[in-house]
C-alpha atoms as a PDB file:
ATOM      1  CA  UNK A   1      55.414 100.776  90.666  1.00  0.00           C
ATOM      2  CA  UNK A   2      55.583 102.504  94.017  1.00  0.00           C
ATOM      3  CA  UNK A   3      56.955 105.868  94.057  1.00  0.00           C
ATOM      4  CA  UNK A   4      59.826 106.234  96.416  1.00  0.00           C
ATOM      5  CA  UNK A   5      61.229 109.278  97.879  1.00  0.00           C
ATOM      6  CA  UNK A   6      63.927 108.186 100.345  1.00  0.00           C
ATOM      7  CA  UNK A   7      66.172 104.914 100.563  1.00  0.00           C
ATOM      8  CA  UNK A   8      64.665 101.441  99.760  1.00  0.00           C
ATOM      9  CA  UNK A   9      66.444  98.307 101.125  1.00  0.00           C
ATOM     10  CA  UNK A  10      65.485  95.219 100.356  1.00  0.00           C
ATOM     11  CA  UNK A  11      67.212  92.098 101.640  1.00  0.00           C
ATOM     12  CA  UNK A  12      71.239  92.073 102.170  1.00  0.00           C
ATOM     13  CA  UNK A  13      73.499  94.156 104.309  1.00  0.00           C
ATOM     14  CA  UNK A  14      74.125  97.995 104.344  1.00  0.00           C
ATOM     15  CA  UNK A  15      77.240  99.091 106.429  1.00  0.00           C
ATOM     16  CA  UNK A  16      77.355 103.197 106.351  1.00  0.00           C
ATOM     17  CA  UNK A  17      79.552 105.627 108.573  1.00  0.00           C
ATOM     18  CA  UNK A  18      76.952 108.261 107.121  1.00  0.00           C
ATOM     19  CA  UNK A  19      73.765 108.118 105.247  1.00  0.00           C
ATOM     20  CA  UNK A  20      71.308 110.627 104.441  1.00  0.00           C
ATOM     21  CA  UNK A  21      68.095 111.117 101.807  1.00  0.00           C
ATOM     22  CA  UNK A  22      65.764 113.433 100.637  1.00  0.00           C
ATOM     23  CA  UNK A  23      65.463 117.023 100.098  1.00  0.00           C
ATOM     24  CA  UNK A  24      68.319 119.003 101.402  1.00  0.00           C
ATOM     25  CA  UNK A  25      69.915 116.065 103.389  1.00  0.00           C
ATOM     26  CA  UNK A  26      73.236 115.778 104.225  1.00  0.00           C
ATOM     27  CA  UNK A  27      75.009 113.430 106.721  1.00  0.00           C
ATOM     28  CA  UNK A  28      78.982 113.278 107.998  1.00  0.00           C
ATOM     29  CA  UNK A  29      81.359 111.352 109.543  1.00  0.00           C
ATOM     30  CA  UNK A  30      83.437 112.756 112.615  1.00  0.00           C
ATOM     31  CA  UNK A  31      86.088 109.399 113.517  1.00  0.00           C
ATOM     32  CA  UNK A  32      87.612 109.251 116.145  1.00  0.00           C
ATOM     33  CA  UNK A  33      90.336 106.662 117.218  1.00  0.00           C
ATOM     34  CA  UNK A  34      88.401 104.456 119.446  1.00  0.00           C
ATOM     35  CA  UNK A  35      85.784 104.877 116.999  1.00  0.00           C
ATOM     36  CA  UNK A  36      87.618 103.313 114.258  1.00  0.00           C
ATOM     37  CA  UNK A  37      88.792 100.605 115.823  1.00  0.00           C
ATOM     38  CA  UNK A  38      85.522  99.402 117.766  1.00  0.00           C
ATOM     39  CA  UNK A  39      83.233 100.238 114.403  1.00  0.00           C
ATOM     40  CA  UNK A  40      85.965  98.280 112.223  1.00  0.00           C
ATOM     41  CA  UNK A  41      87.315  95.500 114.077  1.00  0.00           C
ATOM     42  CA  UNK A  42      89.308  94.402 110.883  1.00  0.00           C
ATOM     43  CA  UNK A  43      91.425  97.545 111.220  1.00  0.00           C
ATOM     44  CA  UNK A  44      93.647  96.202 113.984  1.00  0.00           C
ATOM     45  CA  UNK A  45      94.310  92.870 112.775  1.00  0.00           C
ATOM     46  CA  UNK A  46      95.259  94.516 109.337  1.00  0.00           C
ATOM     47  CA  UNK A  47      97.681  96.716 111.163  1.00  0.00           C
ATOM     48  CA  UNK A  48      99.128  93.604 112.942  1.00  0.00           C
ATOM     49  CA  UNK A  49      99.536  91.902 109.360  1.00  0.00           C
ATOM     50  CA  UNK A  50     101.120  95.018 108.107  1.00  0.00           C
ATOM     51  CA  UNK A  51     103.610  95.614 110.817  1.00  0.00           C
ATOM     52  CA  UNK A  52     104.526  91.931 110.488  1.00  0.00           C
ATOM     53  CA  UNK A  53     105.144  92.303 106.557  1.00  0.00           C
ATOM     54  CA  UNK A  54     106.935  95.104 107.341  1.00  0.00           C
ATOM     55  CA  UNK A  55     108.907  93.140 109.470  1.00  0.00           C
ATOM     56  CA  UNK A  56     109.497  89.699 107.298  1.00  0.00           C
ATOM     57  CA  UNK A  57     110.768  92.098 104.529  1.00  0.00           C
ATOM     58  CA  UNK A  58     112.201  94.493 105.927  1.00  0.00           C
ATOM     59  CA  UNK A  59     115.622  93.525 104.202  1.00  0.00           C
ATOM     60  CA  UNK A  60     113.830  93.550 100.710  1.00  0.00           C
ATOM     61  CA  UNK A  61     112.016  97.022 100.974  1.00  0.00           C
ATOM     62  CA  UNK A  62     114.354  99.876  99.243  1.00  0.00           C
ATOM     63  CA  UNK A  63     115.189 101.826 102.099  1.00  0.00           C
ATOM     64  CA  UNK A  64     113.588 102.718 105.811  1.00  0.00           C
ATOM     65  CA  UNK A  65     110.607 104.724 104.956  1.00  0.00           C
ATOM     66  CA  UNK A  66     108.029 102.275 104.926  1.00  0.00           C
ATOM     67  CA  UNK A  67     109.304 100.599 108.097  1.00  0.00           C
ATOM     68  CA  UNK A  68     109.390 103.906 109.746  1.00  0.00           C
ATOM     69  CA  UNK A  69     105.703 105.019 108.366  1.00  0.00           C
ATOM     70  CA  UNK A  70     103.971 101.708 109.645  1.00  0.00           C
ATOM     71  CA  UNK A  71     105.327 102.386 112.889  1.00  0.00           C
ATOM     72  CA  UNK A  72     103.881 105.967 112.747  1.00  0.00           C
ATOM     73  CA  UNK A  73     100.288 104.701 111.640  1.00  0.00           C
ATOM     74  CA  UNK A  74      99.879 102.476 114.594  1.00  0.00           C
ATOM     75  CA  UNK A  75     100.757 105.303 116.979  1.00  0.00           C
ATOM     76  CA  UNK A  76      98.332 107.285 114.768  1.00  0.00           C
ATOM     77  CA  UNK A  77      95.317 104.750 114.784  1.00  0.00           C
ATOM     78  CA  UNK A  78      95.848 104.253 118.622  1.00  0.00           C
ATOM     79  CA  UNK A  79      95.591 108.204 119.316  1.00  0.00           C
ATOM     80  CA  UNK A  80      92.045 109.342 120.480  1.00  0.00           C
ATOM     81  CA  UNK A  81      91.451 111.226 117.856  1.00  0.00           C
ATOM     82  CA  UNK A  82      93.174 110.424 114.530  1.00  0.00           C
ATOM     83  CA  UNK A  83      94.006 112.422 112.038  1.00  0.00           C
ATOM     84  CA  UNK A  84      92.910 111.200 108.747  1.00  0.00           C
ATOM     85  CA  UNK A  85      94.926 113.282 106.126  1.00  0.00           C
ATOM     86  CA  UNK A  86      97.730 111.829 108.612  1.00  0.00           C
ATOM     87  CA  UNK A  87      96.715 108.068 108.376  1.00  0.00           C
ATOM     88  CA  UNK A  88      96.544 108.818 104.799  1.00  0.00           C
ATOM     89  CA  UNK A  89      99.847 110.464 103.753  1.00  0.00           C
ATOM     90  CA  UNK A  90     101.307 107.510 106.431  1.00  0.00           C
ATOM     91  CA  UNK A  91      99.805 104.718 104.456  1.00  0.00           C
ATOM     92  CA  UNK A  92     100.774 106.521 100.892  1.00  0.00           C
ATOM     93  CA  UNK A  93     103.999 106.617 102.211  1.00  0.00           C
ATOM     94  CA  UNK A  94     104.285 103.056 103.359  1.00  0.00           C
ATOM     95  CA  UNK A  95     102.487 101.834 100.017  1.00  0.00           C
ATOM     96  CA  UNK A  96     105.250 104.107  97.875  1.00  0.00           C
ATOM     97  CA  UNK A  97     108.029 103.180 100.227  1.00  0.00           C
ATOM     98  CA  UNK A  98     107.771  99.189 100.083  1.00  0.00           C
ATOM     99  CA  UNK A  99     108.712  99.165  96.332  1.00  0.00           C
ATOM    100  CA  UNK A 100     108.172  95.979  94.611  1.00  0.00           C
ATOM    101  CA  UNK A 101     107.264  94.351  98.125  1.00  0.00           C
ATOM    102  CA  UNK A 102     103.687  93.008  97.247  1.00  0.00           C
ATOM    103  CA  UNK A 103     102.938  91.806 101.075  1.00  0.00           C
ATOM    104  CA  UNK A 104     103.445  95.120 102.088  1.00  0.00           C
ATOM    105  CA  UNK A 105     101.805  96.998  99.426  1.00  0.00           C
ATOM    106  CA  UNK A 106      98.605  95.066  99.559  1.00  0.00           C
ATOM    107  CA  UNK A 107      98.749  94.934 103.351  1.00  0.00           C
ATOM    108  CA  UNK A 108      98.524  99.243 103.295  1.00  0.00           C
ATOM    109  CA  UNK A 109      96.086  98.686 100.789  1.00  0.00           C
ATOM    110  CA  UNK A 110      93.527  96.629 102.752  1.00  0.00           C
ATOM    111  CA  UNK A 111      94.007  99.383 105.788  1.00  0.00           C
ATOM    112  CA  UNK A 112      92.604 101.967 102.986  1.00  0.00           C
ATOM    113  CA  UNK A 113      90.016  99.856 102.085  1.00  0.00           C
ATOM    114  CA  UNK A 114      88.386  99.204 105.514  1.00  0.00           C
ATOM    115  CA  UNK A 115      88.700 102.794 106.225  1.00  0.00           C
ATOM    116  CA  UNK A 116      87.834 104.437 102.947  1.00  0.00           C
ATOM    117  CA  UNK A 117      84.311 105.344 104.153  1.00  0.00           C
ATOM    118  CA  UNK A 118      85.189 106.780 107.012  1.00  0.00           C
ATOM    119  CA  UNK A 119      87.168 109.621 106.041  1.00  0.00           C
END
């Protein structure tokens, strides 16, 4: 067997916002609005799908906080530079917030998911 001191990638896909290996290697992430959504094209129609679930139930969800949060996390993603303990606490809130609402809930969810390696 060949001895292997770095990364090895055989076949498939790798999708990384940061990668590093080896001695003493490090790499980071610094996201940035624009940046998120032209890396992650899936972030903006998930927004649009949450925003609409919002919408369709609003009348179900337990009180206004949800509603109100998923209107704060598209003015958030569409700022230059996005805060991402913001985005976070916003989609935590609209996750918490929507109750028993499963559209909503796994609408916020799939946001955290595509961004989850960014920040």
């Amino acid at each position: 067997m060949n001895r292997n001191d770095g990364i090895s990638i055989s076949g498939g896909n790798v999708t990384a916002g940061a990668m590093a290996a080896g001695d003493n290697a490090s790499a980071s992430v610094s996201a940035r609005g624009d940046v998120v959504l032209a890396a992650h094209p899936d972030v903006a129609p998930l927004l649009h799908a949450l925003l609409a679930a919002l919408a369709r139930h609003r009348d179900e969800l337990p009180g206004p906080a949800a509603a109100e949060a998923g209107e704060q996390l598209a003015a958030e993603l569409a700022e230059p530079r996005p805060s991402p303990s913001r985005v976070k606490e916003l989609l935590t809130t609209v996750t918490e917030g929507a109750g028993s609402v499963t559209a909503v809930v796994e609408a916020a969810r799939a946001i955290t998911g595509a961004l989850a390696h960014l920040w």
